[in-house]
C-alpha atoms as a PDB file:
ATOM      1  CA  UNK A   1       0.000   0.000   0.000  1.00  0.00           C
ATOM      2  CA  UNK A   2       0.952   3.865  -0.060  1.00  0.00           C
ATOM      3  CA  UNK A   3       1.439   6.082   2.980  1.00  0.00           C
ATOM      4  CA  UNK A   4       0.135   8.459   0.875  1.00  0.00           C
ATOM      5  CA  UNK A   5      -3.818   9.404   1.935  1.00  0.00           C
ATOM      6  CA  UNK A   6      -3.230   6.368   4.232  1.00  0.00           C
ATOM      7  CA  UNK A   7      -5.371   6.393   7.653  1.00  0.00           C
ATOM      8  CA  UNK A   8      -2.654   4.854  10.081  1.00  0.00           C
ATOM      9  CA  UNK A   9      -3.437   3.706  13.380  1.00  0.00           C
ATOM     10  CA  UNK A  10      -0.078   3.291  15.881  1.00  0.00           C
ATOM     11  CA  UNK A  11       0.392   0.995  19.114  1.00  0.00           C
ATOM     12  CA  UNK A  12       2.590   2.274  21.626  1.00  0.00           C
ATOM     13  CA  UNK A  13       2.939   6.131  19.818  1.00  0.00           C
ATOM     14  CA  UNK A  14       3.676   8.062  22.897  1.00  0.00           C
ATOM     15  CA  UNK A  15       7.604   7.409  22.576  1.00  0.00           C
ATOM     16  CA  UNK A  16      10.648   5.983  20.713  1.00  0.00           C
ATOM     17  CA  UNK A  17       9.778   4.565  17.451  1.00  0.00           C
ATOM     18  CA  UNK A  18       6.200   4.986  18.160  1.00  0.00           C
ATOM     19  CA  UNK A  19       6.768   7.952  18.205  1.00  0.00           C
ATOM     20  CA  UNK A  20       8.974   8.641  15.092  1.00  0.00           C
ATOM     21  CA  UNK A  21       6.316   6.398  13.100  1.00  0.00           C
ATOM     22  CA  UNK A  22       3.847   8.986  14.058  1.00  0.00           C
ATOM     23  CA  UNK A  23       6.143  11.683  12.529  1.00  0.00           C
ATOM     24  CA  UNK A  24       7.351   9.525  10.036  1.00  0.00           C
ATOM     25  CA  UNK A  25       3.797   8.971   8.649  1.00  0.00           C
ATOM     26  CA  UNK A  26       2.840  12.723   8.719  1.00  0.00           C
ATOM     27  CA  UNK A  27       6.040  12.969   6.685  1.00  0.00           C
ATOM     28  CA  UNK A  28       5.004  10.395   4.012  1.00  0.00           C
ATOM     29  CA  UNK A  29       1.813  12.204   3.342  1.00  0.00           C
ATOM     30  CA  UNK A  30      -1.060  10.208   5.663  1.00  0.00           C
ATOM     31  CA  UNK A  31      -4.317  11.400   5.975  1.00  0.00           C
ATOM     32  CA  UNK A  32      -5.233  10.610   9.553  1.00  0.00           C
ATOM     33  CA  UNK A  33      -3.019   9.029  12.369  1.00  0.00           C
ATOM     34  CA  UNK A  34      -4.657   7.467  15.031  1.00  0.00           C
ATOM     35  CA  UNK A  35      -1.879   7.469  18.231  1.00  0.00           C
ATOM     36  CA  UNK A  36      -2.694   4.779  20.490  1.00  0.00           C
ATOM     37  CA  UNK A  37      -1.197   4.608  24.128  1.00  0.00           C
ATOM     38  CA  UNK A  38      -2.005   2.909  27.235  1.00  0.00           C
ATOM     39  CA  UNK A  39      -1.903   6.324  29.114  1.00  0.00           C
ATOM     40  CA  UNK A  40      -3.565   9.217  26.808  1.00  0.00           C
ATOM     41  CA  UNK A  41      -2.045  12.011  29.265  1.00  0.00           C
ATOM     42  CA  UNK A  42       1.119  10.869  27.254  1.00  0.00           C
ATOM     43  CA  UNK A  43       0.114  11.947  23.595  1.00  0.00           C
ATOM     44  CA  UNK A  44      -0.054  15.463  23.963  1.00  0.00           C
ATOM     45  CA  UNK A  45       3.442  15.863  22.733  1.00  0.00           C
ATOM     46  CA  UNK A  46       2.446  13.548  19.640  1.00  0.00           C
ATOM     47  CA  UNK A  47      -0.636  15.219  18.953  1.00  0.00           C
ATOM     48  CA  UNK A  48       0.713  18.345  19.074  1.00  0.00           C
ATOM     49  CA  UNK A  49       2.786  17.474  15.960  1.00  0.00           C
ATOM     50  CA  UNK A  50      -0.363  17.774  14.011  1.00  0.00           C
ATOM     51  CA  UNK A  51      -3.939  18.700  15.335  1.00  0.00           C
ATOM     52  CA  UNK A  52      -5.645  18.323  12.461  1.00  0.00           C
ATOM     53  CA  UNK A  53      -4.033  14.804  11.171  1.00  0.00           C
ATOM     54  CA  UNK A  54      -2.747  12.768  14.798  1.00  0.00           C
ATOM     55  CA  UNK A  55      -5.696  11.983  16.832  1.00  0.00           C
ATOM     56  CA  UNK A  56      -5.217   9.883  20.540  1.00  0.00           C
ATOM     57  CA  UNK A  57      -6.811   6.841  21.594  1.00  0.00           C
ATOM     58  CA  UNK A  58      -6.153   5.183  24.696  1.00  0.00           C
ATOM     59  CA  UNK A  59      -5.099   1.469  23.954  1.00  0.00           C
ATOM     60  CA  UNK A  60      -3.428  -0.904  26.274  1.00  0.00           C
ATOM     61  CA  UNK A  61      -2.798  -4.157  23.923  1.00  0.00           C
ATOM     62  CA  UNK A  62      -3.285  -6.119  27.200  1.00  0.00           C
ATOM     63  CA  UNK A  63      -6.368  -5.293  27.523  1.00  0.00           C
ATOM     64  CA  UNK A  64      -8.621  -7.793  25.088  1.00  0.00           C
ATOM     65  CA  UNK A  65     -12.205  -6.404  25.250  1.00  0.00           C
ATOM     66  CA  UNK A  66     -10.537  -2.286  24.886  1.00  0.00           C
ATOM     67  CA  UNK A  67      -8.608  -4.064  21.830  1.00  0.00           C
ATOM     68  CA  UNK A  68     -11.902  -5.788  20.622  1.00  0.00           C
ATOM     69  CA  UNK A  69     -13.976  -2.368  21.052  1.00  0.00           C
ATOM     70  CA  UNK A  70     -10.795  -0.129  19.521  1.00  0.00           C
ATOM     71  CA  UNK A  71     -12.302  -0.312  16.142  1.00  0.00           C
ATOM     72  CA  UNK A  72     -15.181   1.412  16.931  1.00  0.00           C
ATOM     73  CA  UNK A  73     -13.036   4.339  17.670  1.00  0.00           C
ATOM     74  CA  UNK A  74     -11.328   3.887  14.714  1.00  0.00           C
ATOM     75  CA  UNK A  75     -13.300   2.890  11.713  1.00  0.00           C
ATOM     76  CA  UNK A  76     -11.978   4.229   9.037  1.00  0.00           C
ATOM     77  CA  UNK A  77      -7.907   2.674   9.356  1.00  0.00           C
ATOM     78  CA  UNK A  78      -6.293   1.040   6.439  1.00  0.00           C
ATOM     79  CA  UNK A  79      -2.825   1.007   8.347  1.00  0.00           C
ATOM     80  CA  UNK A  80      -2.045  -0.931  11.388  1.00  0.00           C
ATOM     81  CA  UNK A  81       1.224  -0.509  13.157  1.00  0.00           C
ATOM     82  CA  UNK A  82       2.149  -2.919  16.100  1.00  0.00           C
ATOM     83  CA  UNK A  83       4.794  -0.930  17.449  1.00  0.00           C
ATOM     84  CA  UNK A  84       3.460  -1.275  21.621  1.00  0.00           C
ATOM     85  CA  UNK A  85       6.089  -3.713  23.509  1.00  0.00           C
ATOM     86  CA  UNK A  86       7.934  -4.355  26.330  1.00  0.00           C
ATOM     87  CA  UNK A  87      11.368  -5.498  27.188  1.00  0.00           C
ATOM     88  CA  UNK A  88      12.132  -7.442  30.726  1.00  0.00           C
ATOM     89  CA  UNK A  89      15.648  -8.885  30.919  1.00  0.00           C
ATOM     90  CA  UNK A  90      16.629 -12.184  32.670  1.00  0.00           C
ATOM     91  CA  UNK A  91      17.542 -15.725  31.091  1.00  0.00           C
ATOM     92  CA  UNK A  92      15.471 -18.211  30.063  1.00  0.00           C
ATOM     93  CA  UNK A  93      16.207 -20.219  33.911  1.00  0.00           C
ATOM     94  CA  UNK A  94      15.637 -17.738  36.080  1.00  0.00           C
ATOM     95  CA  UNK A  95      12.749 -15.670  34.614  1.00  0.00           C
ATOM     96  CA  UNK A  96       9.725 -15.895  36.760  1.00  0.00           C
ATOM     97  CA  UNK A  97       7.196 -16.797  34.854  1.00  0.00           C
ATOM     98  CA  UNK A  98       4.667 -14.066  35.507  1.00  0.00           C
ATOM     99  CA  UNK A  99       7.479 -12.221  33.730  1.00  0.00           C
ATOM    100  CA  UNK A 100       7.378 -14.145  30.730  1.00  0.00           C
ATOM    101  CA  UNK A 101       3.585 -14.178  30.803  1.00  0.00           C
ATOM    102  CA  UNK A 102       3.965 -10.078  30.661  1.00  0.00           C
ATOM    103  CA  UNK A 103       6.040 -10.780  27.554  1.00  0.00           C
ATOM    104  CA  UNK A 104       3.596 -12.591  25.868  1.00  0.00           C
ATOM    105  CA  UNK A 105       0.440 -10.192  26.871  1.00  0.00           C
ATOM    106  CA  UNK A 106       2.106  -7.759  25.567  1.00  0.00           C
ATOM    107  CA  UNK A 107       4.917  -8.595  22.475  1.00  0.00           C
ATOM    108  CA  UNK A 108       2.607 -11.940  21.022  1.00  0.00           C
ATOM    109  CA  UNK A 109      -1.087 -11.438  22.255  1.00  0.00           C
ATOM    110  CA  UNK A 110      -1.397  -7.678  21.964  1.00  0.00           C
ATOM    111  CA  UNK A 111      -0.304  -7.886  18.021  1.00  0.00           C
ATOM    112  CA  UNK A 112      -2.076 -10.681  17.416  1.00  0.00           C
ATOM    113  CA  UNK A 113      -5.553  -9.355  19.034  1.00  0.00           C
ATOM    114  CA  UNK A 114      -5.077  -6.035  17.274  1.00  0.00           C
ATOM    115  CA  UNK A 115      -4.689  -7.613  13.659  1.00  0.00           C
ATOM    116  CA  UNK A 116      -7.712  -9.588  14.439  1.00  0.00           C
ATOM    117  CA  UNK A 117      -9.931  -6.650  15.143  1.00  0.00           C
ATOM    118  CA  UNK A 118      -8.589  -4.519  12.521  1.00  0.00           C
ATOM    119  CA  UNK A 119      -8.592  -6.934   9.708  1.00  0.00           C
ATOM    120  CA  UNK A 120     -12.085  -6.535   8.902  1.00  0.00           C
ATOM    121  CA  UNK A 121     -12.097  -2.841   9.672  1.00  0.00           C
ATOM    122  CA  UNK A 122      -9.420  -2.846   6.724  1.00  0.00           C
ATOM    123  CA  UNK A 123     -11.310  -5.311   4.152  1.00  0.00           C
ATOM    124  CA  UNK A 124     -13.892  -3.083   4.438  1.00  0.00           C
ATOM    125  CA  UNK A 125     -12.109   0.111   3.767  1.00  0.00           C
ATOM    126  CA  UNK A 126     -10.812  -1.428   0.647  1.00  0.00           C
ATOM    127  CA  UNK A 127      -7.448  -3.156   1.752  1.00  0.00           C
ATOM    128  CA  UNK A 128      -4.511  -1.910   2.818  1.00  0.00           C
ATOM    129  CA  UNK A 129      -1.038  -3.246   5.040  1.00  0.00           C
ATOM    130  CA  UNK A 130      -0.343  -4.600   8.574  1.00  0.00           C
ATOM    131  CA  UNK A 131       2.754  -4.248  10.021  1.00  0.00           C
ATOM    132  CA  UNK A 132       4.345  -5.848  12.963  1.00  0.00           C
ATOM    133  CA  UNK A 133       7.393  -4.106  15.156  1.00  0.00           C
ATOM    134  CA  UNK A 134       9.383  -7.796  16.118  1.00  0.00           C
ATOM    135  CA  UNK A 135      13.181  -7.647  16.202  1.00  0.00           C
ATOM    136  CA  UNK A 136      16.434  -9.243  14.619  1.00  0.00           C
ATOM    137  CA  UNK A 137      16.270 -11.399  18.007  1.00  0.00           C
ATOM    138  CA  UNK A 138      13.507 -12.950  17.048  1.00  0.00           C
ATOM    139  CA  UNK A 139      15.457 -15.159  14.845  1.00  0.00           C
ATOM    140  CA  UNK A 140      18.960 -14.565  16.533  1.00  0.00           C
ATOM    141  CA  UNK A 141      18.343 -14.787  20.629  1.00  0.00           C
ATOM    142  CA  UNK A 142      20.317 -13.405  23.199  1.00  0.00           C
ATOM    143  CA  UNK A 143      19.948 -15.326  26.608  1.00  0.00           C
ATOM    144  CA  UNK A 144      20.334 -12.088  28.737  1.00  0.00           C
ATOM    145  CA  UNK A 145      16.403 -11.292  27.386  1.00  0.00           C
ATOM    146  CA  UNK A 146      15.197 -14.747  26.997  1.00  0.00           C
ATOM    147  CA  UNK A 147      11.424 -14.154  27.350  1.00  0.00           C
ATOM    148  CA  UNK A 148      11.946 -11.327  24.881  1.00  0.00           C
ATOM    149  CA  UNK A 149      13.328 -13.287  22.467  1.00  0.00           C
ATOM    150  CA  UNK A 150      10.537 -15.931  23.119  1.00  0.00           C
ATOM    151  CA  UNK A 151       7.801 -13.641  22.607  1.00  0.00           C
ATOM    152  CA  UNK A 152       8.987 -11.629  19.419  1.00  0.00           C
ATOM    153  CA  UNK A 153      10.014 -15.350  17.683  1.00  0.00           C
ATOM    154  CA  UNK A 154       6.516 -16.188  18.053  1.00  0.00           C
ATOM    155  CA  UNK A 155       5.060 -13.027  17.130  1.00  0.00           C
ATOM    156  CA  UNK A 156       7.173 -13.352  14.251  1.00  0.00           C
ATOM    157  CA  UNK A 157       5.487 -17.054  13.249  1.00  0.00           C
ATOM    158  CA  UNK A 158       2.009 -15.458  13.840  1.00  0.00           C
ATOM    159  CA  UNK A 159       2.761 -12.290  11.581  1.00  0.00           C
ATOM    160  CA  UNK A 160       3.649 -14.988   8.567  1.00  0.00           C
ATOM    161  CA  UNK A 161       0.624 -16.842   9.253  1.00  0.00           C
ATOM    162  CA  UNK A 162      -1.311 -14.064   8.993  1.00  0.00           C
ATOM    163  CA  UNK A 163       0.444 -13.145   5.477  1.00  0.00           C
ATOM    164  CA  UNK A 164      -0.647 -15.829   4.196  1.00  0.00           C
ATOM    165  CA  UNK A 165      -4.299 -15.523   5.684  1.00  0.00           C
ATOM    166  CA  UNK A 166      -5.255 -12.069   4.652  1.00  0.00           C
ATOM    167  CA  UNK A 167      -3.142 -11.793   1.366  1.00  0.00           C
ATOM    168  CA  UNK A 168      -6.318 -12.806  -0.171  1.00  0.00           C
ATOM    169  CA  UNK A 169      -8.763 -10.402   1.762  1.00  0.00           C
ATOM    170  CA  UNK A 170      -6.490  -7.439   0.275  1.00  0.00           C
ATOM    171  CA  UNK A 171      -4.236  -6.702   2.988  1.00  0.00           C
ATOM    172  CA  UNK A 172      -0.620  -6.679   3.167  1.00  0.00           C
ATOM    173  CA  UNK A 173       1.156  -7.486   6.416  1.00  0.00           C
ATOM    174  CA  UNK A 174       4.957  -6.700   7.041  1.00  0.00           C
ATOM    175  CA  UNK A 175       7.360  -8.300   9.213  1.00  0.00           C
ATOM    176  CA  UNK A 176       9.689  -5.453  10.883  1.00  0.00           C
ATOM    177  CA  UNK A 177      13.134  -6.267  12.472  1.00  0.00           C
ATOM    178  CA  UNK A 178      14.723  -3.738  13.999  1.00  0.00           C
ATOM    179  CA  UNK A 179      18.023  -3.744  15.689  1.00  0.00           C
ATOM    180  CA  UNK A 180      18.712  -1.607  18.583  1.00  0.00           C
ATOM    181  CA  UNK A 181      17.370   1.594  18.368  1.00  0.00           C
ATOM    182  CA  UNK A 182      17.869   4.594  20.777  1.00  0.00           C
ATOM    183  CA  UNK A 183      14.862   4.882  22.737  1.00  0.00           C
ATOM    184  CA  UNK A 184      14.097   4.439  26.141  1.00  0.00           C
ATOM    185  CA  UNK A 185      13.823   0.583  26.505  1.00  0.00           C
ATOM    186  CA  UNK A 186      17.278   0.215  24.971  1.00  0.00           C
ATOM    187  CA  UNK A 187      18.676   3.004  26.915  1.00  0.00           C
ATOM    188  CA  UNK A 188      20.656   0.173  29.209  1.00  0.00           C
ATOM    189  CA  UNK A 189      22.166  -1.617  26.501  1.00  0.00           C
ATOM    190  CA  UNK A 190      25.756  -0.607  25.938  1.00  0.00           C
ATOM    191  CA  UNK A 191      24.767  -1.141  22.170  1.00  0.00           C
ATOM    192  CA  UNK A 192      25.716   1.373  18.674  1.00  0.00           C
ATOM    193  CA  UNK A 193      22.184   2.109  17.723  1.00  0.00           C
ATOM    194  CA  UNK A 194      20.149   3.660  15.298  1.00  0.00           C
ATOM    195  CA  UNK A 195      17.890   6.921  15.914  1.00  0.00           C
ATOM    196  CA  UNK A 196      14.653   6.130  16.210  1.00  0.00           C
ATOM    197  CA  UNK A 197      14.074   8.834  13.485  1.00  0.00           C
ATOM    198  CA  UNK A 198      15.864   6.843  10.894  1.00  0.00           C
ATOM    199  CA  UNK A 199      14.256   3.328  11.680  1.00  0.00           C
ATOM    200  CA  UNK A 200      10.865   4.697  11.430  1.00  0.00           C
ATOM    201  CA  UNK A 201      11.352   6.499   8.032  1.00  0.00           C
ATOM    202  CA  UNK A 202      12.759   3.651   6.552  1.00  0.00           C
ATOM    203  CA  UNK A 203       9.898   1.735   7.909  1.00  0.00           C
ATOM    204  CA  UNK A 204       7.866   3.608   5.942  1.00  0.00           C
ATOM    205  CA  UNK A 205       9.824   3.432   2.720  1.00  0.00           C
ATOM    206  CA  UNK A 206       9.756  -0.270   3.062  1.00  0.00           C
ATOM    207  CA  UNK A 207       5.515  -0.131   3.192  1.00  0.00           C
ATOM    208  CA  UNK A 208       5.619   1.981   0.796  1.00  0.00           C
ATOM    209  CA  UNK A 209       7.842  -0.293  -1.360  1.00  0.00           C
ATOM    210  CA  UNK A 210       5.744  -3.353  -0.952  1.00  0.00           C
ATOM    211  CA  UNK A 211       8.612  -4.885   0.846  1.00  0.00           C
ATOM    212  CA  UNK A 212       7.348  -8.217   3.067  1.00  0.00           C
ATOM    213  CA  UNK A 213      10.036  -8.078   5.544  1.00  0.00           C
ATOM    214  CA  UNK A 214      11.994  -5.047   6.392  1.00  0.00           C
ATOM    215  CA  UNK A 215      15.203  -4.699   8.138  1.00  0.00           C
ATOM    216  CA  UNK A 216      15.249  -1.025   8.957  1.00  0.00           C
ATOM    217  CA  UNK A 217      18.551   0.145  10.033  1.00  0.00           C
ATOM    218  CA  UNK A 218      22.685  -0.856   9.332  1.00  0.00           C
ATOM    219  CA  UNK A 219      22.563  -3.541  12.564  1.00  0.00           C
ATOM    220  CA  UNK A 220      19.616  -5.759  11.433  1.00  0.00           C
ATOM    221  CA  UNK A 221      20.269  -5.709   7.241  1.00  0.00           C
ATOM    222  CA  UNK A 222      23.757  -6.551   8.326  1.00  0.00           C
ATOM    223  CA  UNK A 223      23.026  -9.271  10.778  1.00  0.00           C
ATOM    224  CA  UNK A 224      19.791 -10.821   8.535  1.00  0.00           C
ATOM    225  CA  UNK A 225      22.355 -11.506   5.225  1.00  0.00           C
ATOM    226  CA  UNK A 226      24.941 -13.168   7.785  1.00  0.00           C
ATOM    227  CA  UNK A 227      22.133 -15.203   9.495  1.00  0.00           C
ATOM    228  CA  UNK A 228      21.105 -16.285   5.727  1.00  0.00           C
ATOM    229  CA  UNK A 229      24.423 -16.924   5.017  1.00  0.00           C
ATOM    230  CA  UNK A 230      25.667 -19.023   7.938  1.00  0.00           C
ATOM    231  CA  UNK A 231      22.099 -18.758  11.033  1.00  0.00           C
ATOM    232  CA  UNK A 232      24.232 -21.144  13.265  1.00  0.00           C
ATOM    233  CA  UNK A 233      27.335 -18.378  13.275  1.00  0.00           C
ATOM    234  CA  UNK A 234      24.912 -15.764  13.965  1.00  0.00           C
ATOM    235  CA  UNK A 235      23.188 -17.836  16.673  1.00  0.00           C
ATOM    236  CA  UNK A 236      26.858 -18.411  18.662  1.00  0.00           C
ATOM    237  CA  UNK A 237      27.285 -14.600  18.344  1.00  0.00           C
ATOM    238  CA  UNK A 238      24.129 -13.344  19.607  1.00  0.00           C
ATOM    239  CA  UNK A 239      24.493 -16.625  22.354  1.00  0.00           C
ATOM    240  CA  UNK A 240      28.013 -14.634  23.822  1.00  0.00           C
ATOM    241  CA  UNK A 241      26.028 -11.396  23.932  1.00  0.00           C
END
């Protein structure tokens, strides 16, 4: 699809990429942006990059019957961005699994749920693109964020299955792999990383372009062609990480 006249609707826009999709989007020539966050007293900064095109909602992904009701507030989206997630460290041992639960609530089940209430809302507004935020350790783990990893790998799965299931109902749906970015829930990683600026534009090119799975900044291109190349050299680096 084309950003262009697009009506977007973003998880997770108060910050970081969220954020610089929002901006990103405006950029690209969008017609509406809908900026989704759990706390709406967070947007105003967002908003305030354009009153007449950004619009808030208050959306926490966790919550299945706000996610279920969301289109209602938002009928008229052809874009969905699951950008909203969450980042716990810990390995895969000594997680607790309430942690790893939280993981999944969020990273897996909050995409997921989302797609399935705005698929329809997009079929009937004439088609138009998902696309899911996962990460380059989705397919390359580290153990230091195990239930991370987890999560994302199977949000990742789900996002091809659903390729395959709406590709016939009109809509696209894009697999996004970021590596790290500078935003706050990498701020702890002693990490080279990419401005959030630059990973969201070139999110946008890659909609724009039609392109299935996009690798949006130096870190992740790089480290997808080596894990096509040789996935078991790539898994032993990421493992000493």
């Amino acid at each position: 699809m084309k950003i262009d006249n697009a009506t977007a609707l973003v998880t997770g826009a108060n910050r970081g990429i969220g954020r610089a999709l929002v901006e990103a989007l405006l950029d690209g020539g969008a017609r509406k942006i809908y900026a989704a966050a759990r706390n709406p007293d967070t947007l105003a900064g967002v908003t305030a990059l354009d009153r007449k095109r950004v619009f808030p909602l208050t959306a926490d992904v966790t919550d299945r019957a706000a996610i279920a009701a969301l289109p209602n507030a938002a009928p008229d989206a052809t874009l969905l961005v699951n950008n909203a997630g969450i980042l716990d460290v810990g390995s895969i041992l000594d997680t607790p699994i309430e942690t790893i639960d939280r993981q999944f609530a969020t990273n897996f089940y909050g995409q997921l749920l989302t797609a399935r209430a705005f698929a329809p809302v997009i079929e009937r507004n004439r088609g138009g693109a998902i696309a899911n935020v996962l990460t380059v350790v989705a397919f390359a783990s580290m153990p230091g964020i195990a239930a991370y990893n987890a999560a994302k790998a199977a949000a990742w799965s789900m996002t091809l299955s659903l390729r395959a299931s709406l590709a016939p109902r009109g809509i696209a749906v894009h697999s996004v792999f970021p590596g790290p970015v500078d935003t706050d829930m990498a701020a702890g990683f002693p990490l080279v990383k990419t401005a959030a600026s630059d990973v969201a534009g070139a999110i946008v090119a890659g909609i724009n372009a039609g392109e299935e799975d996009i690798f949006p900044d130096p870190m992740s291109a790089k480290t997808y062609s080596a894990w096509k190349s040789d996935h078991k050299a790539v898994e032993k680096q990421f493992a000493a990480m």
